[in-house]
N, C-alpha and C. Protein backbone atom coordinates (compact mmCIF):
# COMPACT_ATOMS: atom_id res chain seq x y z
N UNK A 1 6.44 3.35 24.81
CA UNK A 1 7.53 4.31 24.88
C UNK A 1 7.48 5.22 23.65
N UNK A 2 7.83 6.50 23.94
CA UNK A 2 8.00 7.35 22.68
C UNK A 2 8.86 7.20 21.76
N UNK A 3 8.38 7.34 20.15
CA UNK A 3 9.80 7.16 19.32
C UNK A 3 10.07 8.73 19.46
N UNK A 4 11.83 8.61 19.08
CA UNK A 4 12.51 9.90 19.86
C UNK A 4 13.96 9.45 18.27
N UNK A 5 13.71 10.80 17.39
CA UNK A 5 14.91 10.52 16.48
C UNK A 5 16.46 11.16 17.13
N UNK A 6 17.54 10.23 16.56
CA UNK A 6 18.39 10.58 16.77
C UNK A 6 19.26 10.49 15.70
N UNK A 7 20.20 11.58 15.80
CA UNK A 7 21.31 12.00 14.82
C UNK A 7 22.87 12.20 15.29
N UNK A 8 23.41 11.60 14.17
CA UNK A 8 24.69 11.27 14.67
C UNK A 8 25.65 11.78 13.89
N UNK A 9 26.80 13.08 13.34
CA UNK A 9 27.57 13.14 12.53
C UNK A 9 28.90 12.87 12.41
N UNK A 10 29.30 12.29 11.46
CA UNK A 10 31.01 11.81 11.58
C UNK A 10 31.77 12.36 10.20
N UNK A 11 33.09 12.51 9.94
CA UNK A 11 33.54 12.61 9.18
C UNK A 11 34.66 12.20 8.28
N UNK A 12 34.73 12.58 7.17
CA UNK A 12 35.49 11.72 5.90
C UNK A 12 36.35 12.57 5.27
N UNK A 13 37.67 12.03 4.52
CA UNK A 13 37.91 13.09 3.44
C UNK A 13 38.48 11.76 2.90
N UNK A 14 38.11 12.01 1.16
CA UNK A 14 37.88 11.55 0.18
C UNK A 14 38.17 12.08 -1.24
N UNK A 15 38.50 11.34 -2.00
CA UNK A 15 39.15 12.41 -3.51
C UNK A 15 37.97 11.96 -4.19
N UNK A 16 37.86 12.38 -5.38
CA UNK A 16 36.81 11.80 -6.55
C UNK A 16 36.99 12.92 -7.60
N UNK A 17 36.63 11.91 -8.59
CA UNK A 17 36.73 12.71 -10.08
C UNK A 17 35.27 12.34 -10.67
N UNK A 18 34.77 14.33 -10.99
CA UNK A 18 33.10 13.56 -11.90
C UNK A 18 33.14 13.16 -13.19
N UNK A 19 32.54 12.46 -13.78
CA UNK A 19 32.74 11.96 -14.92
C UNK A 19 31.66 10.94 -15.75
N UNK A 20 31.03 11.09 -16.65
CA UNK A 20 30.01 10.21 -17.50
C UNK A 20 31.05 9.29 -18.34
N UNK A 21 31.42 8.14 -18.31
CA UNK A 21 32.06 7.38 -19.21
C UNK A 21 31.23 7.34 -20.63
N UNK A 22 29.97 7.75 -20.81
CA UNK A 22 29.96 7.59 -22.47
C UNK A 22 29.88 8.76 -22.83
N UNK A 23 30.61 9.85 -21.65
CA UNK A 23 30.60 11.48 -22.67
C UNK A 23 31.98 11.48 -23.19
N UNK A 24 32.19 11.79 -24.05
CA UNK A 24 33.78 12.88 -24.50
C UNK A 24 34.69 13.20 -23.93
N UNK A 25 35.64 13.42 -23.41
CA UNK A 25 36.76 14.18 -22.54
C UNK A 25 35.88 15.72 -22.66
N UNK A 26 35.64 16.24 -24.49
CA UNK A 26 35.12 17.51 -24.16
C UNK A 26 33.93 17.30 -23.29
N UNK A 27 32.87 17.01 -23.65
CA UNK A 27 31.57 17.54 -22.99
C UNK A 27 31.78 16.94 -21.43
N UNK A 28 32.69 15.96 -20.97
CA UNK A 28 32.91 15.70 -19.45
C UNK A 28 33.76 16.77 -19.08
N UNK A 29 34.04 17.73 -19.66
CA UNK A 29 34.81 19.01 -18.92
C UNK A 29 33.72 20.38 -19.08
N UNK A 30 32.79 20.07 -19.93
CA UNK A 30 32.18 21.15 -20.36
C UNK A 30 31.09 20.74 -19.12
N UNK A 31 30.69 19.83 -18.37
CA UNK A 31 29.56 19.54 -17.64
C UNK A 31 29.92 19.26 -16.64
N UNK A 32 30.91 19.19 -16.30
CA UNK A 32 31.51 18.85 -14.50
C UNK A 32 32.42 20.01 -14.46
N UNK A 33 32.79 20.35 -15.27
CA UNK A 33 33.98 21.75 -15.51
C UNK A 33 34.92 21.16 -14.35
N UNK A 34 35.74 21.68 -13.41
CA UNK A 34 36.96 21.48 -12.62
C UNK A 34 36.48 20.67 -11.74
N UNK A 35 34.98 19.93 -11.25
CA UNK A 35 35.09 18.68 -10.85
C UNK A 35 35.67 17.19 -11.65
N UNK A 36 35.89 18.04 -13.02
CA UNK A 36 36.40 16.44 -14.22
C UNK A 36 37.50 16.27 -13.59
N UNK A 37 38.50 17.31 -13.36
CA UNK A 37 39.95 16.81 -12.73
C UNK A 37 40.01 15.99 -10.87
N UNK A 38 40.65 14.85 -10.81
CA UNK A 38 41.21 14.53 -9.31
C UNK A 38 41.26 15.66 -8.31
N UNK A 39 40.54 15.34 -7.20
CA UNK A 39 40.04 16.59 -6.61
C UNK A 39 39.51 15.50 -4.92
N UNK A 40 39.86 16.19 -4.13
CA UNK A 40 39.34 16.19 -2.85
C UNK A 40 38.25 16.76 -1.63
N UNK A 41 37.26 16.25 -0.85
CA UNK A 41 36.84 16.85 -0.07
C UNK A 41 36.97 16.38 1.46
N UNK A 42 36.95 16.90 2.21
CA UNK A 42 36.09 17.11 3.87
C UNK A 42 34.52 16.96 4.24
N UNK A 43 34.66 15.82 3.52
CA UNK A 43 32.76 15.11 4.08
C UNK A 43 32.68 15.26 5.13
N UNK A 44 31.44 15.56 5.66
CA UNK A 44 30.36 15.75 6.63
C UNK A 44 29.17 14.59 6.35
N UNK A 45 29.18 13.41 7.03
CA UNK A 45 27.94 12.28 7.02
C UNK A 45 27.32 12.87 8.16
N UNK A 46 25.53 12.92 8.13
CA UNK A 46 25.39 13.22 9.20
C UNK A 46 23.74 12.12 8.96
N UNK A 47 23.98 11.16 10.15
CA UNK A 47 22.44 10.02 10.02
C UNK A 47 21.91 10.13 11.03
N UNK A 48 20.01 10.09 10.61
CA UNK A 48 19.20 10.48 11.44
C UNK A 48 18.41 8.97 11.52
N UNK A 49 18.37 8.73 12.73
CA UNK A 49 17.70 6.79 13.25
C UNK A 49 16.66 7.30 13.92
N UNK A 50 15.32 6.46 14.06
CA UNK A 50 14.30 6.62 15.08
C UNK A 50 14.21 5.14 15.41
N UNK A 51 13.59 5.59 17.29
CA UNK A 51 13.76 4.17 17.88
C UNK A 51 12.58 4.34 19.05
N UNK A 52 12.59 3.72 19.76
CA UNK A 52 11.73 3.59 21.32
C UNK A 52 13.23 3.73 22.23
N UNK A 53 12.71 4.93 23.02
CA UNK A 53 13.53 5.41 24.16
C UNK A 53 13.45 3.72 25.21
N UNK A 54 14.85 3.56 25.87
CA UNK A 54 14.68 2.43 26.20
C UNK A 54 15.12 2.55 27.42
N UNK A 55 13.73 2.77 28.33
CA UNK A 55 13.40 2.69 29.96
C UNK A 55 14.68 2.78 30.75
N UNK A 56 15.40 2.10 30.40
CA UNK A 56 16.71 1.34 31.66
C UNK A 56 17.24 2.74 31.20
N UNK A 57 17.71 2.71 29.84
CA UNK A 57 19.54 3.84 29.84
C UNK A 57 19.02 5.14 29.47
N UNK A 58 17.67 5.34 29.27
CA UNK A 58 16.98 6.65 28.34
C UNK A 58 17.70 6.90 27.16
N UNK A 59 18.37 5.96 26.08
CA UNK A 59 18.96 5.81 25.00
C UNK A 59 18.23 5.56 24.03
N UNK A 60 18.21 6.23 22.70
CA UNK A 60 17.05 5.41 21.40
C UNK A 60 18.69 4.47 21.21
N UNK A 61 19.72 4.68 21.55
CA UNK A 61 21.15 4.25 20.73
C UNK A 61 21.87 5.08 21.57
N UNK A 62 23.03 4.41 21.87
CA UNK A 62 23.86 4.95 22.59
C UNK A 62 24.95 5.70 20.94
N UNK A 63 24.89 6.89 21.29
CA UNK A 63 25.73 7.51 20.02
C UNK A 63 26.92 7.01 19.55
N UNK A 64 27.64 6.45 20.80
CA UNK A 64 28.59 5.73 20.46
C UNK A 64 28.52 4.56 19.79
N UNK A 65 27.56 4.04 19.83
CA UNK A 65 27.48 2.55 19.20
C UNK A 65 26.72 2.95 17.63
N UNK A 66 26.51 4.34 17.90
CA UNK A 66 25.94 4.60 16.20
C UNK A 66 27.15 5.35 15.68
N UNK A 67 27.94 5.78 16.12
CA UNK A 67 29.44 6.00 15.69
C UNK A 67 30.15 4.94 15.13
N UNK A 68 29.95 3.95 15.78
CA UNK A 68 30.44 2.81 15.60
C UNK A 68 30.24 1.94 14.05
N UNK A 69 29.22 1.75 14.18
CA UNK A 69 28.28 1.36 13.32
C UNK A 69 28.58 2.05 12.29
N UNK A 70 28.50 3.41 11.90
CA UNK A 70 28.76 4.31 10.89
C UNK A 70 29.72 4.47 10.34
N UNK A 71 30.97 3.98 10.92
CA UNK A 71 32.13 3.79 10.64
C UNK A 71 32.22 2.02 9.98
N UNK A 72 31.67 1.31 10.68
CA UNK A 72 32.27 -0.34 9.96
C UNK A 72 31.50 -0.12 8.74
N UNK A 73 30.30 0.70 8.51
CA UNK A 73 29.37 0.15 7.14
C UNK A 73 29.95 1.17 6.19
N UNK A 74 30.13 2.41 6.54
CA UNK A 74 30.69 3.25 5.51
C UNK A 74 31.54 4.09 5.63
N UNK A 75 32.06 4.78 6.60
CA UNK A 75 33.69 5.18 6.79
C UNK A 75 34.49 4.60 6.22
N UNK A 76 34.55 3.45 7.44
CA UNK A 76 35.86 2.83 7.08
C UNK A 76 36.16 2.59 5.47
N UNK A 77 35.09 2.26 4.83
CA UNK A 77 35.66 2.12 3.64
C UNK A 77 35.89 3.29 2.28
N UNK A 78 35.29 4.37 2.82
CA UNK A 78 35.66 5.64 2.24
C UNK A 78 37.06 6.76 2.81
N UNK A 79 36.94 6.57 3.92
CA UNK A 79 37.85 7.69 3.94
C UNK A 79 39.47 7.45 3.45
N UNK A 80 40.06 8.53 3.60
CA UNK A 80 40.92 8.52 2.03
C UNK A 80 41.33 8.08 1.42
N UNK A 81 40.03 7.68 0.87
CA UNK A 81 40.18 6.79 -0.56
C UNK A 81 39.52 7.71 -1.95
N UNK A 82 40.17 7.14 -2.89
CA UNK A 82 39.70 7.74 -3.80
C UNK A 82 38.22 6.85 -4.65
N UNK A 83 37.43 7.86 -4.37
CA UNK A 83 35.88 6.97 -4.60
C UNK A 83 35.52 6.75 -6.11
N UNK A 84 36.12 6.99 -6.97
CA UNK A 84 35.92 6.17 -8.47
C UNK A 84 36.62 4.98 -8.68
N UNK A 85 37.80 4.41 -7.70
CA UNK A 85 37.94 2.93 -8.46
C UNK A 85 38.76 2.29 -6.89
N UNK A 86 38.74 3.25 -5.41
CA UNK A 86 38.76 2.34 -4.33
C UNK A 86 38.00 1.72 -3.59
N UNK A 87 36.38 1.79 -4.03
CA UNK A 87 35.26 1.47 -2.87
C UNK A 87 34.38 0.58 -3.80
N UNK A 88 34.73 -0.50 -3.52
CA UNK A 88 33.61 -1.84 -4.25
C UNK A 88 32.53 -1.46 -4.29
N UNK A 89 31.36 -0.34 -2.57
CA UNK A 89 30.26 -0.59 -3.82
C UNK A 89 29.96 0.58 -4.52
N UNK A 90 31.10 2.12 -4.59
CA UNK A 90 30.59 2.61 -5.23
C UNK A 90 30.80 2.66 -7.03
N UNK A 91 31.91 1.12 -7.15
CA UNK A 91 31.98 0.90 -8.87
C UNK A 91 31.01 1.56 -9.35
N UNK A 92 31.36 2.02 -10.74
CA UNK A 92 30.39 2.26 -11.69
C UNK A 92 29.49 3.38 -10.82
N UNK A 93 29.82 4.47 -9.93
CA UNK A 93 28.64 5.18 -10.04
C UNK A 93 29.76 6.51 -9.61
N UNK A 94 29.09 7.70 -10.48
CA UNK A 94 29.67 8.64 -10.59
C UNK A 94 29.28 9.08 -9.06
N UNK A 95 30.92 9.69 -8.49
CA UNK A 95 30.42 9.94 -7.04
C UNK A 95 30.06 11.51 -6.67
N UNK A 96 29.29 11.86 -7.52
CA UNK A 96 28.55 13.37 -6.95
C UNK A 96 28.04 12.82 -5.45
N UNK A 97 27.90 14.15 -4.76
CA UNK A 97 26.96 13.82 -3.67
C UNK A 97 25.80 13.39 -3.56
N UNK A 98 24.75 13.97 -4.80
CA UNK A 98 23.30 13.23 -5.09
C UNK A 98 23.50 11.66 -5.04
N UNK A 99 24.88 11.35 -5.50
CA UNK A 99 24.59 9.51 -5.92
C UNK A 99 25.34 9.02 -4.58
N UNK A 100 26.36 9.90 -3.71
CA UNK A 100 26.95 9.45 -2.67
C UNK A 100 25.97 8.90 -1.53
N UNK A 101 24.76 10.69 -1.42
CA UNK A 101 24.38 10.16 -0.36
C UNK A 101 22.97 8.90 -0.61
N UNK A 102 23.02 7.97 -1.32
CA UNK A 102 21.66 7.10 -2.24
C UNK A 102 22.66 5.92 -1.83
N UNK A 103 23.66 6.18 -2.34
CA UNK A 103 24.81 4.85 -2.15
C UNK A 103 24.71 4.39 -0.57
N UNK A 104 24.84 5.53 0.18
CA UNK A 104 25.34 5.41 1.75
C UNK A 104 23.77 5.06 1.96
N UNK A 105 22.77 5.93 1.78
CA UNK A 105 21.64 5.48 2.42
C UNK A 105 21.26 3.60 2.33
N UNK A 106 21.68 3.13 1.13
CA UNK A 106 21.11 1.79 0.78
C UNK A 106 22.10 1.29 1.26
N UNK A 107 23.59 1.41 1.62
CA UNK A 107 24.45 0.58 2.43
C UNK A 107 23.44 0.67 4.14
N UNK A 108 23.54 1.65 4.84
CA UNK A 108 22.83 1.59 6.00
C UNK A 108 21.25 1.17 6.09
N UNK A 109 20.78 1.07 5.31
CA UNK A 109 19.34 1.00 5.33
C UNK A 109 19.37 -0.84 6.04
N UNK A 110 18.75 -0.70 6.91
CA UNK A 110 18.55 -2.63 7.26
C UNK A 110 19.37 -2.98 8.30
N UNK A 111 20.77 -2.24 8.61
CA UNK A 111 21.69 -2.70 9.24
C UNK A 111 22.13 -1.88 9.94
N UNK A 112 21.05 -1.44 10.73
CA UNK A 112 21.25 -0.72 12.43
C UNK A 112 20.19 -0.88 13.47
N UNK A 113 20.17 -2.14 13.86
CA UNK A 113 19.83 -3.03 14.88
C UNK A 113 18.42 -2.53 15.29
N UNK A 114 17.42 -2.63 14.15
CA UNK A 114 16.22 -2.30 14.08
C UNK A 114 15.80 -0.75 14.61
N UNK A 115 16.49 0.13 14.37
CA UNK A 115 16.21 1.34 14.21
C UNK A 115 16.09 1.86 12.56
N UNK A 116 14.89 2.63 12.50
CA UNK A 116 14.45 3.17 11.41
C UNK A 116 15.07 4.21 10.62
N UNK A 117 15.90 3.74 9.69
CA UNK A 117 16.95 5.16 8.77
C UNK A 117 15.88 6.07 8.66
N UNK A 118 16.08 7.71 9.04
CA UNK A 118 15.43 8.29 8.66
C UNK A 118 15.79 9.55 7.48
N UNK A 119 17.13 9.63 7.82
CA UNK A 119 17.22 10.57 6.98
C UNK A 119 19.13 10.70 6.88
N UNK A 120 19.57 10.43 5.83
CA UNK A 120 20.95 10.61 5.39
C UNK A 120 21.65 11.68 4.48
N UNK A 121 21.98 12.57 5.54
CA UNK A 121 22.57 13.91 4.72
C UNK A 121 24.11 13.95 4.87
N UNK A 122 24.58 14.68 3.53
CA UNK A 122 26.05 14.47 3.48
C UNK A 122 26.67 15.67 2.85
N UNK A 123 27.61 16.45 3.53
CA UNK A 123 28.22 17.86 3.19
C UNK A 123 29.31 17.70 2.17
N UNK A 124 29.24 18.28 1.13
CA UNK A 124 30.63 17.79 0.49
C UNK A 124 31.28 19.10 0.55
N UNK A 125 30.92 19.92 1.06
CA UNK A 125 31.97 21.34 1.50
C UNK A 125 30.33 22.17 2.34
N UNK A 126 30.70 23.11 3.23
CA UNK A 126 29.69 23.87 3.81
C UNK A 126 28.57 24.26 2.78
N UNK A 127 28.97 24.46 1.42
CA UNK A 127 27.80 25.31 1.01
C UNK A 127 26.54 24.20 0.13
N UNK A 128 27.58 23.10 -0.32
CA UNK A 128 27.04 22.18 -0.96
C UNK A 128 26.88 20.82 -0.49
N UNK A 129 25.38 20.27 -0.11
CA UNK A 129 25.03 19.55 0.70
C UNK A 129 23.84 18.23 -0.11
N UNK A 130 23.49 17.60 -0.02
CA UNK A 130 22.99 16.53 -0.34
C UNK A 130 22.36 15.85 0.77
N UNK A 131 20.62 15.39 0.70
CA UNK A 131 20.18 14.62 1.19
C UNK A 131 19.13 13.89 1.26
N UNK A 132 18.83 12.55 1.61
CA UNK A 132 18.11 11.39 1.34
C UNK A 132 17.57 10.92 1.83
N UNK A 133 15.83 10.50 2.26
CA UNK A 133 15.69 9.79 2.91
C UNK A 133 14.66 8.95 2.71
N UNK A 134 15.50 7.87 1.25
CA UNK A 134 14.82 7.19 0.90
C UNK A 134 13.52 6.84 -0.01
N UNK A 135 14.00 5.97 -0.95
CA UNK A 135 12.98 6.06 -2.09
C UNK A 135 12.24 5.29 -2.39
């Protein structure tokens, strides 16, 4: 059977503040400038799986069940929440999008019913986008 990728996007909104804990108050305002202050977005997750088309349903994944999925491993536990001190695993990591979408990729990586992560991109507003696939 052919592998055949599929992509699935869902969405989040989420607060976060950027911040280096061993910089300064100054130089953490001088280098995140108005991301240093409590601040919100309208995430865009969008994950790309490859699989073997499967004869019976012509499905690599029924989208719904990768909706699904996308939601118990990392939705649910982001959306509105505030991602510097409500989401166990993103403790300790400053939540730019570069480190968001690395975080999300290694939460999903392994745990979607033997389909191959291929690629994890994540919008943190239309113009500014982030994506990963794996290092």
């Amino acid at each position: 059977m052919p592998k055949v990728l599929v992509t699935r996007r869902v969405h989040f909104s989420a607060g976060h503040r950027l911040l280096n804990p061993e910089f300064s108050e100054e130089r953490n305002r001088r280098v995140f400038g108005g991301c240093y202050n409590r601040h919100g977005h309208n995430y865009d997750l969008e994950v790309t799986v490859e699989g073997e088309v499967d004869p019976e349903t012509g499905y690599v994944i029924d989208l719904g069940d990768l909706k699904r999925r996308l939601h118990e491993i990392v939705v649910d536990d982001v959306d509105h929440k505030f991602l510097n001190d409500e989401v166990g695993w993103l403790q300790g990591v400053n939540p730019t999008a570069e480190n968001l979408v690395v975080q999300i990729w290694d939460r999903l990586h392994g745990r979607l019913d033997g389909l191959r992560l291929v690629n994890v991109k994540l919008w943190e507003t239309p113009r500014n986008i982030a994506e990963y696939q794996g290092g």
